[in-house]
PDB file of N, CA and C in Angstrom:
ATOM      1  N   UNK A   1      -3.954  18.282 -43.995  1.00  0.00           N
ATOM      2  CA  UNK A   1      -3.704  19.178 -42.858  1.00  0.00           C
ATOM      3  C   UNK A   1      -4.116  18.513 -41.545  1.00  0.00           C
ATOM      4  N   UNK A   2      -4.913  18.166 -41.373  1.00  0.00           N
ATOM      5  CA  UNK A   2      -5.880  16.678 -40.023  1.00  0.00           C
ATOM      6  C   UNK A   2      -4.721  16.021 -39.926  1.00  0.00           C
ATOM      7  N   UNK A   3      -3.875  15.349 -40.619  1.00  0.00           N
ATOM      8  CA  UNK A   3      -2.928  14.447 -40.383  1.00  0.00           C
ATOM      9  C   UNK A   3      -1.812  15.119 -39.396  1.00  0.00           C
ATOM     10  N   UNK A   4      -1.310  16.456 -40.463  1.00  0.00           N
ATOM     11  CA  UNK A   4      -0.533  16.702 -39.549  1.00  0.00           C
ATOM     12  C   UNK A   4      -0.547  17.149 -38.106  1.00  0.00           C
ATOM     13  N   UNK A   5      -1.751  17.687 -38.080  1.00  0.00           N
ATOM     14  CA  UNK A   5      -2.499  18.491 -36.947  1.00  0.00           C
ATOM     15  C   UNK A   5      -2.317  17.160 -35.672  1.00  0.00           C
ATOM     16  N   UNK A   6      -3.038  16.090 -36.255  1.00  0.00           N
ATOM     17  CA  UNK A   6      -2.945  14.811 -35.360  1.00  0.00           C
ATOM     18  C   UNK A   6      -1.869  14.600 -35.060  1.00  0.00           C
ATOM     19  N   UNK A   7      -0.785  14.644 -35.978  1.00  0.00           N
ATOM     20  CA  UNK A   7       0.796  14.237 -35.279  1.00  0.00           C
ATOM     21  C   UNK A   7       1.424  14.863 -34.343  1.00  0.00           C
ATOM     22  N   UNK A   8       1.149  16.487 -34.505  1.00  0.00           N
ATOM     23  CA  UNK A   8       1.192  17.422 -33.628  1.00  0.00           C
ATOM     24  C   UNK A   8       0.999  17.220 -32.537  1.00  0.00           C
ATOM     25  N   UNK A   9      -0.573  16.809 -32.052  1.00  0.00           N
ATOM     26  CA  UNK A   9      -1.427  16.845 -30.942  1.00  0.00           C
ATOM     27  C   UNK A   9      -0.899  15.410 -30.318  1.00  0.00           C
ATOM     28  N   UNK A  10      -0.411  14.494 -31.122  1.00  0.00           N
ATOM     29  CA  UNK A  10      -0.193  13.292 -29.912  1.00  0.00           C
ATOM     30  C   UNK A  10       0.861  13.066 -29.596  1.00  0.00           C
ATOM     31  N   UNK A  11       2.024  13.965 -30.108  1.00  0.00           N
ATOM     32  CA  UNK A  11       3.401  13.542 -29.120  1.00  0.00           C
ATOM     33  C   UNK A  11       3.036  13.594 -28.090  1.00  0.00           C
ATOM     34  N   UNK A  12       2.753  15.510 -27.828  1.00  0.00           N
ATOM     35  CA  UNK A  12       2.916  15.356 -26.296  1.00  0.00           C
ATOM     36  C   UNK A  12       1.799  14.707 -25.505  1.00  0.00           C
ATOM     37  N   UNK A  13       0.626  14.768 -25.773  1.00  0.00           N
ATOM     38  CA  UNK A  13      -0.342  13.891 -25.276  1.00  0.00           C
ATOM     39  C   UNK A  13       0.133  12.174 -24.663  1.00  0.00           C
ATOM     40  N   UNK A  14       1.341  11.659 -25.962  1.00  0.00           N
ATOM     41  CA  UNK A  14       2.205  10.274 -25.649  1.00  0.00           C
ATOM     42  C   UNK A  14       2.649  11.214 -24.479  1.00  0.00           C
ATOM     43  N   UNK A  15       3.684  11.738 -24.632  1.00  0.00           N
ATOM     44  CA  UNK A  15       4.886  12.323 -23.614  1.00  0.00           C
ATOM     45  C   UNK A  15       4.438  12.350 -22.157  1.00  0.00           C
ATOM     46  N   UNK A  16       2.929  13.059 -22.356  1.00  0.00           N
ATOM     47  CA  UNK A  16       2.597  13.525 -20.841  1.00  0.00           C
ATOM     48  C   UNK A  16       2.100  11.951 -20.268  1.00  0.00           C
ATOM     49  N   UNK A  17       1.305  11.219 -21.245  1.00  0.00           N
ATOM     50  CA  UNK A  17       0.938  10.071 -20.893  1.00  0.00           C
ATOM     51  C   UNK A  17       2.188   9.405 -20.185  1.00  0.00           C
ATOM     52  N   UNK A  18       3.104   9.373 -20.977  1.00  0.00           N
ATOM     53  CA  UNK A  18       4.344   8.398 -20.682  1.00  0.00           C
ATOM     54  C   UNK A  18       4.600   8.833 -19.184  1.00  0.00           C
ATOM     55  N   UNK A  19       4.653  10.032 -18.861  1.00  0.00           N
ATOM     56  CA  UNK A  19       5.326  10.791 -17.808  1.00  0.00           C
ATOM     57  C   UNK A  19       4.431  10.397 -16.438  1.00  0.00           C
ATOM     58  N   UNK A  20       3.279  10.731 -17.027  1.00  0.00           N
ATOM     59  CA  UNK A  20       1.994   9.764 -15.670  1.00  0.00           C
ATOM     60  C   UNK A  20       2.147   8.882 -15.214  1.00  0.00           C
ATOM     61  N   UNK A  21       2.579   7.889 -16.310  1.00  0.00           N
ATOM     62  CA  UNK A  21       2.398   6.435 -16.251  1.00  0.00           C
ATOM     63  C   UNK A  21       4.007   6.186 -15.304  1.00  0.00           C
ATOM     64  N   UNK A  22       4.674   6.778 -15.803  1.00  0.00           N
ATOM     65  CA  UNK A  22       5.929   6.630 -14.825  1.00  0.00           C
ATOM     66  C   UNK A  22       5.830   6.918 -13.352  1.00  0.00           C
ATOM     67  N   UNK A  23       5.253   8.183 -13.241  1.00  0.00           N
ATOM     68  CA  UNK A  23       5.191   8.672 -12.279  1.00  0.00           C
ATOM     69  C   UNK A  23       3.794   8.025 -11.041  1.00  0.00           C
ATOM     70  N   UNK A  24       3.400   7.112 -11.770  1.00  0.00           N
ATOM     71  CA  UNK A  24       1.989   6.651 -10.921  1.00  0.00           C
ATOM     72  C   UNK A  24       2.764   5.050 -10.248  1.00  0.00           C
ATOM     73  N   UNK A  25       4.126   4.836 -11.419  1.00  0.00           N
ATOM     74  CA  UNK A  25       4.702   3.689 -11.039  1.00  0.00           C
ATOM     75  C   UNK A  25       6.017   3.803 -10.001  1.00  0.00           C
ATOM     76  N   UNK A  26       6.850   4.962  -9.926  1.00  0.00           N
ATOM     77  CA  UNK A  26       7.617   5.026  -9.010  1.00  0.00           C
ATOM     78  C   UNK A  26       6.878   5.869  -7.424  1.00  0.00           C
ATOM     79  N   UNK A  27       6.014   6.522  -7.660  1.00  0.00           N
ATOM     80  CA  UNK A  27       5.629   7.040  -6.239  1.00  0.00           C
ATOM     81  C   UNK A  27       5.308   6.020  -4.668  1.00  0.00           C
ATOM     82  N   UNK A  28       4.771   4.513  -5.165  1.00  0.00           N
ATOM     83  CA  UNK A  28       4.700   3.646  -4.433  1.00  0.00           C
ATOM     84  C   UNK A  28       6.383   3.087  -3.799  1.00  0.00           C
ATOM     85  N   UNK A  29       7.430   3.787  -4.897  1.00  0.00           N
ATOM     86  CA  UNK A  29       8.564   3.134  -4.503  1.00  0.00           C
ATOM     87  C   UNK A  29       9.543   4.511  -3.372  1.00  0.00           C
ATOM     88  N   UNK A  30       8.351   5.583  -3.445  1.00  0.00           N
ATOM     89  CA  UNK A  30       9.155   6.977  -2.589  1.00  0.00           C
ATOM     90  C   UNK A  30       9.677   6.625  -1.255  1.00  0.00           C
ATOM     91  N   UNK A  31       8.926   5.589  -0.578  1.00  0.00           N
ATOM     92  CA  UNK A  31       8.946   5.458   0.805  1.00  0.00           C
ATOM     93  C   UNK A  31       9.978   3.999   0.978  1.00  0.00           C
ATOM     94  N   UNK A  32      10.243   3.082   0.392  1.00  0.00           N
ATOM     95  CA  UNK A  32      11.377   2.598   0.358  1.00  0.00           C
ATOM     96  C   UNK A  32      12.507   3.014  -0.259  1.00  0.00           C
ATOM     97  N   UNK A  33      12.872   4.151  -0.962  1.00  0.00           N
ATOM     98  CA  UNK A  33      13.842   4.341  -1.569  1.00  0.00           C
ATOM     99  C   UNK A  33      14.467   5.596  -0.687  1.00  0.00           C
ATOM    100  N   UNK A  34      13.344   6.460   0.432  1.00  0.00           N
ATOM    101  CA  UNK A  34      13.623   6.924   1.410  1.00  0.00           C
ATOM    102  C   UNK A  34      14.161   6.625   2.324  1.00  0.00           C
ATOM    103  N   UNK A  35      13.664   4.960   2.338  1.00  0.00           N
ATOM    104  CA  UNK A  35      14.425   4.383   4.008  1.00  0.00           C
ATOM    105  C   UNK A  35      15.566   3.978   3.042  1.00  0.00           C
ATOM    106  N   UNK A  36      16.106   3.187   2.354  1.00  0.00           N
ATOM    107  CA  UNK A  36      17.507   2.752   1.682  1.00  0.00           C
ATOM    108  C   UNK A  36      18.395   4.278   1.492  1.00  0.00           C
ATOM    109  N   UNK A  37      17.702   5.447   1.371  1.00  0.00           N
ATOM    110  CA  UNK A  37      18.628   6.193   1.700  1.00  0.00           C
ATOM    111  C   UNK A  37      19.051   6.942   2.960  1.00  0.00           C
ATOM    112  N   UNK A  38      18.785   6.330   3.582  1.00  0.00           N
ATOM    113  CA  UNK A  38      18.716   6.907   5.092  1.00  0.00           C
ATOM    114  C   UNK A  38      19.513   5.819   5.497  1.00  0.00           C
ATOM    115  N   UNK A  39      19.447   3.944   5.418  1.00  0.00           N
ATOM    116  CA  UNK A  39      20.147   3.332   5.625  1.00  0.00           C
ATOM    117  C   UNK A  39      21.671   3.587   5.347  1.00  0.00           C
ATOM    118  N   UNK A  40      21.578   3.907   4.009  1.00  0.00           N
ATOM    119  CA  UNK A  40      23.003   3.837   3.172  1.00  0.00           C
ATOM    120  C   UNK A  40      23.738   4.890   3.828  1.00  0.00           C
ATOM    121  N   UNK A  41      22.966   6.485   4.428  1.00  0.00           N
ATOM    122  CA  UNK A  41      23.709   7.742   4.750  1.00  0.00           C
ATOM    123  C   UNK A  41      24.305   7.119   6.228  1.00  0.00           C
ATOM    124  N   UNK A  42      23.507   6.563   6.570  1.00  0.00           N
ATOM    125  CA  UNK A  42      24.247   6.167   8.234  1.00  0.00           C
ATOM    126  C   UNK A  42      25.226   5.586   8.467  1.00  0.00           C
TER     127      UNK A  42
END
């Protein structure tokens, strides 16, 4: 029952991890991908 309980508990624990980790890596890219779209609309 521990086993499964564990399999349970670490998708989303991966998932949310994964989702952080993404999100800690594109936020540095908000402010150039702001000006390239502001370039491109003009």
């Amino acid at each position: 029952m521990t086993v499964v309980a564990d399999n349970n508990f670490k998708e989303p624990f991966n998932l949310f991890h994964f989702l952080g980790l993404l999100a800690v890596l594109l936020i540095p890219t908000l402010p150039a991908t702001l000006t390239w779209l502001k370039i491109l609309g003009s």
